[in-house]
C-alpha atoms as a PDB file:
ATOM      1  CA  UNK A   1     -45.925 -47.747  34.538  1.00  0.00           C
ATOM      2  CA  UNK A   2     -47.227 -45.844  31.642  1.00  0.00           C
ATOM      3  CA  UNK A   3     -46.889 -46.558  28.006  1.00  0.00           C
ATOM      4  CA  UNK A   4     -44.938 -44.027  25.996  1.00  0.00           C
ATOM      5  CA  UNK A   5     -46.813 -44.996  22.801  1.00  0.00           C
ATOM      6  CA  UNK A   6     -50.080 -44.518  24.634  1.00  0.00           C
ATOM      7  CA  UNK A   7     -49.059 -40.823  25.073  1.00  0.00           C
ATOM      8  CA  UNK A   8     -47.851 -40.534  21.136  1.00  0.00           C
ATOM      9  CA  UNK A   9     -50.910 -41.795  19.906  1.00  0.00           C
ATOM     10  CA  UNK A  10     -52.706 -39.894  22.083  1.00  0.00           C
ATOM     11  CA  UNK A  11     -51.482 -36.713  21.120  1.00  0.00           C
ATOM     12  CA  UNK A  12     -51.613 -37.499  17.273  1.00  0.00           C
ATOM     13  CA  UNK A  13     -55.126 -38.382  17.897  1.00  0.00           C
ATOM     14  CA  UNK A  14     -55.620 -35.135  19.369  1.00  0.00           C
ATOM     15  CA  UNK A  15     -53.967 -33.191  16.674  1.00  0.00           C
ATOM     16  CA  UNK A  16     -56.161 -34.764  13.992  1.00  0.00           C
ATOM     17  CA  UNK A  17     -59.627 -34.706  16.329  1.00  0.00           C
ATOM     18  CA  UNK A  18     -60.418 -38.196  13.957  1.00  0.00           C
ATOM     19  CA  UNK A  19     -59.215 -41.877  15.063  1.00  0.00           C
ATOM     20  CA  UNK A  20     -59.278 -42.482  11.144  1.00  0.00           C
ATOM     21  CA  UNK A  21     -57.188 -39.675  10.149  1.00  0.00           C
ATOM     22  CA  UNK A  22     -54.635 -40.337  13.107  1.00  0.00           C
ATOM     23  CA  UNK A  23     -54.796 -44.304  12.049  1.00  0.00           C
ATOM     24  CA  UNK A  24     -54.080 -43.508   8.960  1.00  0.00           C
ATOM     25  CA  UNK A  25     -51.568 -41.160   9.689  1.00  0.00           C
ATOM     26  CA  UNK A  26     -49.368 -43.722  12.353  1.00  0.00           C
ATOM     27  CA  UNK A  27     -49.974 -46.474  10.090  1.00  0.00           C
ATOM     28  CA  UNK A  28     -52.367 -48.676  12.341  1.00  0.00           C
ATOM     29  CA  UNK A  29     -55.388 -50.195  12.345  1.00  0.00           C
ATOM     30  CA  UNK A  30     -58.646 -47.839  13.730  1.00  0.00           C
ATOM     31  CA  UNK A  31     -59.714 -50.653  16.539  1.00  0.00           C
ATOM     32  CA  UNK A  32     -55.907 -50.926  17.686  1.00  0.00           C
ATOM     33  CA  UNK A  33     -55.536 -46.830  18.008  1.00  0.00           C
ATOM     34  CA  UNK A  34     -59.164 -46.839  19.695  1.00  0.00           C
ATOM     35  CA  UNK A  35     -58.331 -49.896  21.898  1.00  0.00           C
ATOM     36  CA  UNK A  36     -54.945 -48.258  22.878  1.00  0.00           C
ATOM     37  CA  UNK A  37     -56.685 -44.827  23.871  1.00  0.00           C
ATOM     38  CA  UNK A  38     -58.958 -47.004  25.537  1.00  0.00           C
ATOM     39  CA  UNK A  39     -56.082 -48.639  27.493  1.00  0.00           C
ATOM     40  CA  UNK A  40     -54.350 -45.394  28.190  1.00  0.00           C
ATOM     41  CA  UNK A  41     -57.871 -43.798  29.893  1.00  0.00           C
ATOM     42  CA  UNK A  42     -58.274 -46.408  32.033  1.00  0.00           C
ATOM     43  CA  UNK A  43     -54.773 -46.338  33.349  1.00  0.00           C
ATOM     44  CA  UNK A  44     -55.010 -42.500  33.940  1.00  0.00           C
ATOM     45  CA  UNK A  45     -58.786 -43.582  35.067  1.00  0.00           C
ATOM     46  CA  UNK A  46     -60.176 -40.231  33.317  1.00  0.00           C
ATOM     47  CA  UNK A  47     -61.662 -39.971  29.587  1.00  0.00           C
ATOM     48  CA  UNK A  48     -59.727 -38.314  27.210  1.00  0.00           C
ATOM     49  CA  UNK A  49     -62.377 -37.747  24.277  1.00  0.00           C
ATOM     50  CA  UNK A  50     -65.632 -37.209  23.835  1.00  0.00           C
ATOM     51  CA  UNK A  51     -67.560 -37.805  20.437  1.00  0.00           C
ATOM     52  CA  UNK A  52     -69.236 -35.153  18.906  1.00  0.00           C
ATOM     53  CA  UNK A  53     -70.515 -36.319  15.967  1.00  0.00           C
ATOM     54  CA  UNK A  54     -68.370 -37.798  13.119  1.00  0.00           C
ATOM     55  CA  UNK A  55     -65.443 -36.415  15.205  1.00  0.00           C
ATOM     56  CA  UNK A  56     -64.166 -36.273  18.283  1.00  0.00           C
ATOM     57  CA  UNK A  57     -63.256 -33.713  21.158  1.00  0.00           C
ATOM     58  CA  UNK A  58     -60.684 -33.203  24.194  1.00  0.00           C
ATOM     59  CA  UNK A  59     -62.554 -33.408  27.794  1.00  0.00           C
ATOM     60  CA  UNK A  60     -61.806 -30.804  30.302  1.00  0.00           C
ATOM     61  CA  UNK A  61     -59.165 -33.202  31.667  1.00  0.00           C
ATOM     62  CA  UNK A  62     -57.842 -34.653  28.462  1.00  0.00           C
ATOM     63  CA  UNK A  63     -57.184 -30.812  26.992  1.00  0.00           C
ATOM     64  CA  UNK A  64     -54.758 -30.772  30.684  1.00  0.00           C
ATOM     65  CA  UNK A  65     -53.026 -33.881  29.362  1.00  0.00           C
ATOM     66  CA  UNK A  66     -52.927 -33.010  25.867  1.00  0.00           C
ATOM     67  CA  UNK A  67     -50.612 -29.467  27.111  1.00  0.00           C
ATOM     68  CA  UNK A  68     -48.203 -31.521  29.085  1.00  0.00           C
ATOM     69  CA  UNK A  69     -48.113 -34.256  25.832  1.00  0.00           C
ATOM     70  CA  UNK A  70     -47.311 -31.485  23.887  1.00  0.00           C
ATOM     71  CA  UNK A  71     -44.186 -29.808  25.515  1.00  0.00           C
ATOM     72  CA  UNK A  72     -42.865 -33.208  25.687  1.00  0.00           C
ATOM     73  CA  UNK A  73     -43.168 -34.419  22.261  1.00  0.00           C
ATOM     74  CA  UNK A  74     -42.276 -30.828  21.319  1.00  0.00           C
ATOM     75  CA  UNK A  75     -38.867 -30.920  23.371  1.00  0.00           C
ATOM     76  CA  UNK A  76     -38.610 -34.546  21.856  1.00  0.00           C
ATOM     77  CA  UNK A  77     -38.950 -32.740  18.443  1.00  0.00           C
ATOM     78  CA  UNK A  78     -35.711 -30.613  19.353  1.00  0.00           C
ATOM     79  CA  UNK A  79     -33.749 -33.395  20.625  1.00  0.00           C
ATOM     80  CA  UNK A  80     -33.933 -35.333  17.258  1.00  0.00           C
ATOM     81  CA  UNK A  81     -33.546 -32.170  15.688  1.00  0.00           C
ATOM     82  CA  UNK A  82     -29.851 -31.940  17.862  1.00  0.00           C
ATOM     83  CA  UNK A  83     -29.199 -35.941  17.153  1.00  0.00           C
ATOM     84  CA  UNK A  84     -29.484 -35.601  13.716  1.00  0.00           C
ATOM     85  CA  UNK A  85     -28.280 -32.173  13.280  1.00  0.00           C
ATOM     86  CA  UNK A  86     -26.380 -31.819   9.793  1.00  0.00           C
ATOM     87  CA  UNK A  87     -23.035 -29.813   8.508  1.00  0.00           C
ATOM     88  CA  UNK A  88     -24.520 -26.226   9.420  1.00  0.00           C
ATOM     89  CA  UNK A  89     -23.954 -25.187   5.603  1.00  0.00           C
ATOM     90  CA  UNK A  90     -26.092 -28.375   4.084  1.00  0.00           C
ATOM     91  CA  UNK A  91     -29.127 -27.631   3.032  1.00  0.00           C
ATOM     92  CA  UNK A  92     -32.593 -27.800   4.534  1.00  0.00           C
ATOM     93  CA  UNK A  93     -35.902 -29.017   3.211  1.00  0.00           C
ATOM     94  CA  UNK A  94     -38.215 -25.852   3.022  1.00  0.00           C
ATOM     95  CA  UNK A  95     -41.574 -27.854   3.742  1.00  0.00           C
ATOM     96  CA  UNK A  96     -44.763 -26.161   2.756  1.00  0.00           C
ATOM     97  CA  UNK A  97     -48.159 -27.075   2.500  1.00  0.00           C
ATOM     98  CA  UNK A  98     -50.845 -25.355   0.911  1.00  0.00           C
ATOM     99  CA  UNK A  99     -54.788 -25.091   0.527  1.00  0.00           C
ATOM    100  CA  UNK A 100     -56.534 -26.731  -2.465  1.00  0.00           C
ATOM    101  CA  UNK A 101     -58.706 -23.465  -1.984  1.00  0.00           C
ATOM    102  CA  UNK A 102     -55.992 -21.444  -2.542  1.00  0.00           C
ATOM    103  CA  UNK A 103     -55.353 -20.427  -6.360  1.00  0.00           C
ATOM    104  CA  UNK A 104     -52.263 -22.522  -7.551  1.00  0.00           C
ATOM    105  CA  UNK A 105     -50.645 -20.673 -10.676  1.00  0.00           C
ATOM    106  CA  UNK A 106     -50.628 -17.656  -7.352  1.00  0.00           C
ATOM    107  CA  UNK A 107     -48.316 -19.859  -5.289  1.00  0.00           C
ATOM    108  CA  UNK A 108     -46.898 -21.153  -8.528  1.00  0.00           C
ATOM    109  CA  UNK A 109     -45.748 -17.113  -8.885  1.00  0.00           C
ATOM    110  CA  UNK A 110     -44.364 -16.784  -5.406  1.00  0.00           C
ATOM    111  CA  UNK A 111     -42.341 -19.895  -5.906  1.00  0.00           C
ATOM    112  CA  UNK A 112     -40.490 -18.948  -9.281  1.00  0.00           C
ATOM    113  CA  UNK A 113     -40.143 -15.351  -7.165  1.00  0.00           C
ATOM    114  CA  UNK A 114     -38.936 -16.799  -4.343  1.00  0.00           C
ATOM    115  CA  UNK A 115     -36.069 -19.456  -6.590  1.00  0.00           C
ATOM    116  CA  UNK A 116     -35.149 -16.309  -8.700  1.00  0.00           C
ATOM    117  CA  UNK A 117     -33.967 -14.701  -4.787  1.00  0.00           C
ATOM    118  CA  UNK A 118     -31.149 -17.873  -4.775  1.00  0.00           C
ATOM    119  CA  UNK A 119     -28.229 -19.008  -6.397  1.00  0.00           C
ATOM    120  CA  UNK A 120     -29.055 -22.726  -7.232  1.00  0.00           C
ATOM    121  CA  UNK A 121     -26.363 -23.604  -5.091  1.00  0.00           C
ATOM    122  CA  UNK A 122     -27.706 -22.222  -1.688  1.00  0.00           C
ATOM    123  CA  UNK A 123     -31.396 -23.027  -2.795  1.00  0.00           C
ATOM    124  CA  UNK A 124     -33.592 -24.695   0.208  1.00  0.00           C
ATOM    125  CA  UNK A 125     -34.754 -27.978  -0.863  1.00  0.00           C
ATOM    126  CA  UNK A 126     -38.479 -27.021  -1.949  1.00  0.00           C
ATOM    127  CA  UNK A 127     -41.216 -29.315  -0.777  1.00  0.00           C
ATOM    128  CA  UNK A 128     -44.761 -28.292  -2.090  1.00  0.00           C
ATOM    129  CA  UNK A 129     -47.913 -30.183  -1.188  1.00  0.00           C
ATOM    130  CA  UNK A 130     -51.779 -29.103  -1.142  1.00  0.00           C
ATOM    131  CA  UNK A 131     -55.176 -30.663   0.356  1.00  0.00           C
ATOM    132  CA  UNK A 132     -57.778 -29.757   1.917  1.00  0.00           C
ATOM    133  CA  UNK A 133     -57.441 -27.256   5.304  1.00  0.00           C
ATOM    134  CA  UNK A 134     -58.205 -30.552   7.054  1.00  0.00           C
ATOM    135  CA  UNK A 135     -55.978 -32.971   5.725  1.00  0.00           C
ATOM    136  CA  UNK A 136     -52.818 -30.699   6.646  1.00  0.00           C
ATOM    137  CA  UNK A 137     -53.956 -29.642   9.701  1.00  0.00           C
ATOM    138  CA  UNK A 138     -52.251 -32.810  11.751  1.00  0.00           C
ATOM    139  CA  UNK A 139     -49.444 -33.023   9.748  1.00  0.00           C
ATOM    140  CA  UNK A 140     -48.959 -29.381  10.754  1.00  0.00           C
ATOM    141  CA  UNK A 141     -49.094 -29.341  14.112  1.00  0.00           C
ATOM    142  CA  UNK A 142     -47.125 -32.307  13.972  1.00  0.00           C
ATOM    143  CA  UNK A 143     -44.182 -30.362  12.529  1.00  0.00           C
ATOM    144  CA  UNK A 144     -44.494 -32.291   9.355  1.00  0.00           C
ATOM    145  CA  UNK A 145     -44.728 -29.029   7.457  1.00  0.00           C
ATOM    146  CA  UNK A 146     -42.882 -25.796   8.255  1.00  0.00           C
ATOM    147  CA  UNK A 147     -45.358 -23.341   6.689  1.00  0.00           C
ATOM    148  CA  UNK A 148     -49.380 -23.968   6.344  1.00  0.00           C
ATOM    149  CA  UNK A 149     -51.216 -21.231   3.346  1.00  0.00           C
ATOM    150  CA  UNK A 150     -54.937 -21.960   3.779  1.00  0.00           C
ATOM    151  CA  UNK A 151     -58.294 -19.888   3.754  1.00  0.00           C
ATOM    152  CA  UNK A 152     -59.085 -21.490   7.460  1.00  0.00           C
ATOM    153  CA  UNK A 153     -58.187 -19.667  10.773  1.00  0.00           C
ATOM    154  CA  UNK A 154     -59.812 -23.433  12.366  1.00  0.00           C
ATOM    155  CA  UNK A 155     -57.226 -24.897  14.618  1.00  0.00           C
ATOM    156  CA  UNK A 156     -54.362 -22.423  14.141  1.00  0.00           C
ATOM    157  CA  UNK A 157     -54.319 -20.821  17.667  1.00  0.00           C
ATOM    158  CA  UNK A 158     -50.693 -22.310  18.967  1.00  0.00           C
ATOM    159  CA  UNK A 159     -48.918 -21.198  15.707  1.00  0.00           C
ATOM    160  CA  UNK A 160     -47.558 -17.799  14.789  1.00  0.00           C
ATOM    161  CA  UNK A 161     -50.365 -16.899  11.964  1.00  0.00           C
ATOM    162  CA  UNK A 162     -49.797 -13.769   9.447  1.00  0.00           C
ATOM    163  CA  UNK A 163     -53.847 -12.769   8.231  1.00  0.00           C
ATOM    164  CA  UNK A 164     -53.699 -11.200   4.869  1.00  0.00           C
ATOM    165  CA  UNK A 165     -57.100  -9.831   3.680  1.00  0.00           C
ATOM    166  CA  UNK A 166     -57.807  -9.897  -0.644  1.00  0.00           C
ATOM    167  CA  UNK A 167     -59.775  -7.822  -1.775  1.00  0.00           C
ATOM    168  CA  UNK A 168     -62.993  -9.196  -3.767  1.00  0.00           C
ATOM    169  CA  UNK A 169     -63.373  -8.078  -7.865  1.00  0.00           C
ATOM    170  CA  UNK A 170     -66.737  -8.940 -10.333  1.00  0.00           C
ATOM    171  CA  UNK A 171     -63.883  -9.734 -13.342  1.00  0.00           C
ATOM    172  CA  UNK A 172     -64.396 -10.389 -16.729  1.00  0.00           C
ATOM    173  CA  UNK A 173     -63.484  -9.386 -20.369  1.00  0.00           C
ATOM    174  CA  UNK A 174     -64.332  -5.907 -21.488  1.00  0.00           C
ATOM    175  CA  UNK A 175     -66.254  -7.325 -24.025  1.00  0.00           C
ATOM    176  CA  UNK A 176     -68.624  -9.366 -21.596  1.00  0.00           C
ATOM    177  CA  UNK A 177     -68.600  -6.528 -18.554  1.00  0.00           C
ATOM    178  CA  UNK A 178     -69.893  -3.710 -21.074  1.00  0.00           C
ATOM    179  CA  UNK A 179     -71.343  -5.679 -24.187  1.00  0.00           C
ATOM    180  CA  UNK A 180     -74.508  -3.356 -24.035  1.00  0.00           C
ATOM    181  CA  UNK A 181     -72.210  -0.087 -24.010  1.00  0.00           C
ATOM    182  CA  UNK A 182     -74.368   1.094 -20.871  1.00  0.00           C
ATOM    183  CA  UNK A 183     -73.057   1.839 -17.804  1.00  0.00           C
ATOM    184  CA  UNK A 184     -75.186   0.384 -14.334  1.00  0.00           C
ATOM    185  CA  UNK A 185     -75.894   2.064 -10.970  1.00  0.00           C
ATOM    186  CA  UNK A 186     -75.777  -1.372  -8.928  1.00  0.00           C
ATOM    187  CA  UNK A 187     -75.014  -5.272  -9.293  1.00  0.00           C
ATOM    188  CA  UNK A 188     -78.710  -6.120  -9.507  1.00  0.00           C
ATOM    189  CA  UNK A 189     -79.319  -3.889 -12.795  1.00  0.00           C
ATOM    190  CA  UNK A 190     -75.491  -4.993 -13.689  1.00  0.00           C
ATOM    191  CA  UNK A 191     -76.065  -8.653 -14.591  1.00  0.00           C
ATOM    192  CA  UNK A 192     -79.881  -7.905 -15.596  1.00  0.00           C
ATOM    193  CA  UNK A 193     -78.818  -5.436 -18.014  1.00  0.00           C
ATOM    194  CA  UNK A 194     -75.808  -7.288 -19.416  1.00  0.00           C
ATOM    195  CA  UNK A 195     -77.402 -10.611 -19.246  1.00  0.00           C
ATOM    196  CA  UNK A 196     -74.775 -12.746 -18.279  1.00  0.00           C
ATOM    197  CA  UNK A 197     -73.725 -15.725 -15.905  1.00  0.00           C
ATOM    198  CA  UNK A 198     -71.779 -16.694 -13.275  1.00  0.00           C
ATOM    199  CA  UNK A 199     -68.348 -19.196 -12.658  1.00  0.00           C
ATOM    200  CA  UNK A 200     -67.866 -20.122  -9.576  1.00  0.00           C
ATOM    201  CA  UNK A 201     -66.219 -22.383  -7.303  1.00  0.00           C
ATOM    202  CA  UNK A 202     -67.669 -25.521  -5.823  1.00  0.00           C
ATOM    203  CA  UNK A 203     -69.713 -25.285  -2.957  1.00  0.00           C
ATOM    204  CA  UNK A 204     -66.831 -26.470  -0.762  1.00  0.00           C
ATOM    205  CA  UNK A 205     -65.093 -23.474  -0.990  1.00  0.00           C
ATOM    206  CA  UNK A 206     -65.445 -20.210   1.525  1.00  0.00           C
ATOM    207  CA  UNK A 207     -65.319 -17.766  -1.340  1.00  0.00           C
ATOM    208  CA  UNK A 208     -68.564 -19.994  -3.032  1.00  0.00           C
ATOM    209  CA  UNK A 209     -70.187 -19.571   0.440  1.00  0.00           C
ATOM    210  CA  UNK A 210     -69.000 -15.760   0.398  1.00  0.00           C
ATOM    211  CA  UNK A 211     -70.013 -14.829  -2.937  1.00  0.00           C
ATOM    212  CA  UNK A 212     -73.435 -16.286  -2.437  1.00  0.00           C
ATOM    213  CA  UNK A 213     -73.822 -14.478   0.681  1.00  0.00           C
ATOM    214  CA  UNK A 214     -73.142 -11.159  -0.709  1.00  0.00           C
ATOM    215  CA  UNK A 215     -75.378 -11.822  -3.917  1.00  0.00           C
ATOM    216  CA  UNK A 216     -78.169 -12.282  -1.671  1.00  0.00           C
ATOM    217  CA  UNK A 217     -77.202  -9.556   0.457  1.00  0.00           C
ATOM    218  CA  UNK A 218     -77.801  -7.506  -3.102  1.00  0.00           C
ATOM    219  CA  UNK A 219     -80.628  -9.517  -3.779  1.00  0.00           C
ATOM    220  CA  UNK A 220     -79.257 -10.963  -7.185  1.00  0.00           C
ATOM    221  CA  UNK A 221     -79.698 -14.329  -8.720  1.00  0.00           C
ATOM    222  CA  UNK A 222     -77.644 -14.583 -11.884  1.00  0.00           C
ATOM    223  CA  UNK A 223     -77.261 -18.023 -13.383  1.00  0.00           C
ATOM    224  CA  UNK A 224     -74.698 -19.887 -13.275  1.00  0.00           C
ATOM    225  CA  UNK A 225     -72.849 -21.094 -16.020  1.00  0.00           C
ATOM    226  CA  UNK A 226     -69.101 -22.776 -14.605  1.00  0.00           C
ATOM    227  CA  UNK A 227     -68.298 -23.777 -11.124  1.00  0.00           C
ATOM    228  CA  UNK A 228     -65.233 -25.837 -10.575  1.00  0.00           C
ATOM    229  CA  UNK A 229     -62.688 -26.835  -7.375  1.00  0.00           C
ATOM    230  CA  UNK A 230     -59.346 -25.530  -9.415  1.00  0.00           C
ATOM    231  CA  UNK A 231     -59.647 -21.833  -9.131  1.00  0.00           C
ATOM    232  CA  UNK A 232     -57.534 -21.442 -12.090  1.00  0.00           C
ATOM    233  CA  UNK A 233     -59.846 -23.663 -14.284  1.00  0.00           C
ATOM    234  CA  UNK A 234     -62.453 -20.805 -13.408  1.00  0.00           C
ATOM    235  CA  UNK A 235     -59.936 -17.772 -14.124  1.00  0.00           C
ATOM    236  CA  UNK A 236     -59.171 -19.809 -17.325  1.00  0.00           C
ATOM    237  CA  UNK A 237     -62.869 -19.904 -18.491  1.00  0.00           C
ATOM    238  CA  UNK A 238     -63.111 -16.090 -17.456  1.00  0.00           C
ATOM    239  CA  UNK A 239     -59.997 -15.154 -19.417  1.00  0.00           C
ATOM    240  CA  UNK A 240     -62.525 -16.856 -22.760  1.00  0.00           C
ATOM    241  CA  UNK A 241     -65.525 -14.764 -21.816  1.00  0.00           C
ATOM    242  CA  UNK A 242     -67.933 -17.026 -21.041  1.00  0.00           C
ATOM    243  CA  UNK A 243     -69.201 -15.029 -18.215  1.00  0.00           C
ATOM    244  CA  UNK A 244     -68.307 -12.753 -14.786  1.00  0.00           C
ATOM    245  CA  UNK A 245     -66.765 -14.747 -11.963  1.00  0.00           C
ATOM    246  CA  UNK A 246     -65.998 -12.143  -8.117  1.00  0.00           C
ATOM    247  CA  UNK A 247     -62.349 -13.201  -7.669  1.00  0.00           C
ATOM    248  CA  UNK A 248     -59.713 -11.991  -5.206  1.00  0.00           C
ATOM    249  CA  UNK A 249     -57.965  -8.861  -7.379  1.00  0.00           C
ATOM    250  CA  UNK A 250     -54.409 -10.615  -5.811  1.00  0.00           C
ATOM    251  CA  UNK A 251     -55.541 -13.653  -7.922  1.00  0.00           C
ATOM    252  CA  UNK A 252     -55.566 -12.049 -11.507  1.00  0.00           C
ATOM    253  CA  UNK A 253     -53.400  -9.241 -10.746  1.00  0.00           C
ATOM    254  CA  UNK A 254     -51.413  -9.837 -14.130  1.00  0.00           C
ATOM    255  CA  UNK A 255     -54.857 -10.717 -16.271  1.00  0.00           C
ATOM    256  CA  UNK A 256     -56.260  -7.047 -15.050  1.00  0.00           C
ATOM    257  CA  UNK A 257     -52.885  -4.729 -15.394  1.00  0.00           C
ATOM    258  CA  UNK A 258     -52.481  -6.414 -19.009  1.00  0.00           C
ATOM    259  CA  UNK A 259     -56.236  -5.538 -19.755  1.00  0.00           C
ATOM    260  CA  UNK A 260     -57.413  -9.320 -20.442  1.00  0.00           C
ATOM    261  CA  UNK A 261     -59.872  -8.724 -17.640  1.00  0.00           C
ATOM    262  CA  UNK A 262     -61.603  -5.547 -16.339  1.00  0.00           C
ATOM    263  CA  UNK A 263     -63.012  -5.485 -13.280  1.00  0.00           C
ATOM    264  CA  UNK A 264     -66.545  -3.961 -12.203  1.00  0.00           C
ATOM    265  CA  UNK A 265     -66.202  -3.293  -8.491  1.00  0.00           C
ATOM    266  CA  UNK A 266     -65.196  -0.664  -6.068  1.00  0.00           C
ATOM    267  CA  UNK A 267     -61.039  -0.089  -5.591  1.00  0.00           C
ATOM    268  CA  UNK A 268     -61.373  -2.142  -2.144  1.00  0.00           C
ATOM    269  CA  UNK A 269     -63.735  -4.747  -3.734  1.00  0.00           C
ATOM    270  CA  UNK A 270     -66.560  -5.887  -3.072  1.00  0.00           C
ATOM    271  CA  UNK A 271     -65.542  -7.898   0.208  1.00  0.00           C
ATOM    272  CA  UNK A 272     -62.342  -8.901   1.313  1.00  0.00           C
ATOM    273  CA  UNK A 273     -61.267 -12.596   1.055  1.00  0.00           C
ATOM    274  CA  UNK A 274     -58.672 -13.836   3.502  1.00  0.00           C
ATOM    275  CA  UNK A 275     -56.266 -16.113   3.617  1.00  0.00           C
ATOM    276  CA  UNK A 276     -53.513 -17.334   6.575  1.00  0.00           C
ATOM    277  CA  UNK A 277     -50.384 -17.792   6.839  1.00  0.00           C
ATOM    278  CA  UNK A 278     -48.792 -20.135   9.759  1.00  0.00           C
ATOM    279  CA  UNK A 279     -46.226 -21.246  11.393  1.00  0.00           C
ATOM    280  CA  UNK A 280     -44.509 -23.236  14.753  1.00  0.00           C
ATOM    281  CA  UNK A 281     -42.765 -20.548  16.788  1.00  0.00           C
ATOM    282  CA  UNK A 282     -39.994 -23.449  16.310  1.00  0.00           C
ATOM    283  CA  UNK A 283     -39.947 -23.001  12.590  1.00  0.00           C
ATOM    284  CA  UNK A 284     -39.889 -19.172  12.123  1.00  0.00           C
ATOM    285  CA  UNK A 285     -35.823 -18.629  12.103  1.00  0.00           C
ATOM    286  CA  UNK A 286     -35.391 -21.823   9.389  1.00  0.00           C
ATOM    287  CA  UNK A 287     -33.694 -20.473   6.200  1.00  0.00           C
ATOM    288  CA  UNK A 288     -36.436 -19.100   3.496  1.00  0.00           C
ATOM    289  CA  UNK A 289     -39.389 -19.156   5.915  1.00  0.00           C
ATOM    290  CA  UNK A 290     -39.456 -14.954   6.096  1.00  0.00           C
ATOM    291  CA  UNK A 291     -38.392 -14.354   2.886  1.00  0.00           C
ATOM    292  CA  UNK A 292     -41.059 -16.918   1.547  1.00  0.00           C
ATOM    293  CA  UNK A 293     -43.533 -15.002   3.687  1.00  0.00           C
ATOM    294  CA  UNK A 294     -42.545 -11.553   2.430  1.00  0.00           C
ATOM    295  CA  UNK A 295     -42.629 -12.355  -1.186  1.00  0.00           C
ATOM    296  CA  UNK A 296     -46.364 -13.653  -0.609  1.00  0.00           C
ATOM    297  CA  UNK A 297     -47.342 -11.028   1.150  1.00  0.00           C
ATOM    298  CA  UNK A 298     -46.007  -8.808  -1.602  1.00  0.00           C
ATOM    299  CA  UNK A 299     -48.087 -11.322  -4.325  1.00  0.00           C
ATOM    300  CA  UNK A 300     -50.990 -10.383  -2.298  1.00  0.00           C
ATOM    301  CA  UNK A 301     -50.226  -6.534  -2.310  1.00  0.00           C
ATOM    302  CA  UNK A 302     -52.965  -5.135  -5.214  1.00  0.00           C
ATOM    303  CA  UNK A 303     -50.837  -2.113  -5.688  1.00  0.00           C
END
């Protein structure tokens, strides 16, 4: 007879692809979810994981077990769901969780948008968290969270995922893009001309790895003179002209239509930055998920 637990842990396990994460997560000890795994293999008499690394991986066989763990915990999911369904008019939690590497005062926008669409009294209850693309991937797929914003395609493949692609500006104040009153046929001359540095993010974020990718694509190597992990720290420090920073245009959309940043790129930017936005096919129909996605989407439109 098999444990039911087993399975469970199991299949948070798999979610996560880390015994800490998923220990952490079910509120056990590492050894006792690794012994219980343990347990669970031999009793099916096949391994489950493999290591690779820090983390760990589904065999051939375990990625089999993991499909059949996951319709049933799924179709568990709608039976509680049904068991503790409420009055049809209460309110729902709208649950959503967010990339640290995604600008906050944007989402902040989308979320005073998105209120503004409600009368208070018909409002969905608003739950907002952020963390690293890794840290909410498990709680996704675990239907913790009913929409997932994040720069990272990784690990997305079962949910319904929306790609928007941002457009990449060189911003900063008029007064720092043109201080020499010339005008420059490429980026290299650009920063050599104006002599000025960089802001940029931390070298944990994609656009970091992007930006320096293109720069050495144009063979340029200004210096850099701010790098932070709060995107709006670096926008802030931008907005005081204390150097050039390639943003996504979405990002400081007000900041360039009121003139308190000018941008030097071409109208599509210099690359595009992009960002995803997912779902479980379960969640889609909830109250506020598609109008929460459209007013995003629009927050991302440039025009």
């Amino acid at each position: 007879m098999y444990n039911f637990n087993h399975f469970f842990y199991f299949y948070v396990t798999a979610q996560f692809g880390s015994i800490t994460k998923a220990s952490d997560y079910l509120k056990i000890s590492q050894p006792s979810l690794s012994a219980q795994i343990k347990t669970l293999e031999e009793n099916l008499d096949f391994p489950l994981f493999v290591r690779n690394g820090r983390a760990i991986e589904l065999t051939a066989k375990g990625k089999i077990f993991y499909r059949y763990c996951s319709k049933m915990f799924q179709d568990l999911e709608g039976v509680n769901k049904f068991l503790n369904a409420k009055d049809e008019n209460e309110i729902e939690n709208l649950k959503i969780a967010v990339s640290d590497q995604v600008e906050r005062p944007f989402v902040a926008e989308v979320i005073g948008k998105f209120i503004k669409k409600y009368n208070p009294e018909n409002l969905p209850r608003i739950v907002l968290y952020t963390d690293s693309h890794e840290n909410l991937l498990g709680p996704f797929k675990l239907g913790e969270y009913d929409l997932l914003i994040t720069h990272s395609s990784k690990s997305l493949s079962r949910a319904s995922v929306t790609v928007m692609n941002l457009p990449v500006t060189l911003a900063g104040t008029v007064k720092v893009l043109f201080k020499n009153g010339k005008s420059f046929k490429n980026l290299n001359s650009f920063f050599k001309g104006n002599n000025v540095g960089l802001i940029l993010p931390t070298e944990t974020f994609k656009l970091r790895e992007e930006t320096e990718s293109f720069l050495l694509k144009e063979k340029c190597q200004p210096e850099v003179v701010f790098e932070s992990n709060i995107l709006a720290s670096n926008i802030r420090v931008l907005v005081e002209g204390a150097g050039l920073a390639f943003l996504p245009q979405a990002y400081i959309k007000k900041e360039l239509k009121k003139g308190t940043l000018a941008s030097f790129s071409p109208p599509n930017g210099h690359w595009t930055h992009q960002l995803y936005m997912a779902t479980q096919p379960s969640r889609e129909a909830k109250k506020g998920i598609e109008e929460f996605k459209t007013l995003f989407l629009e927050e991302v439109n440039i025009e």
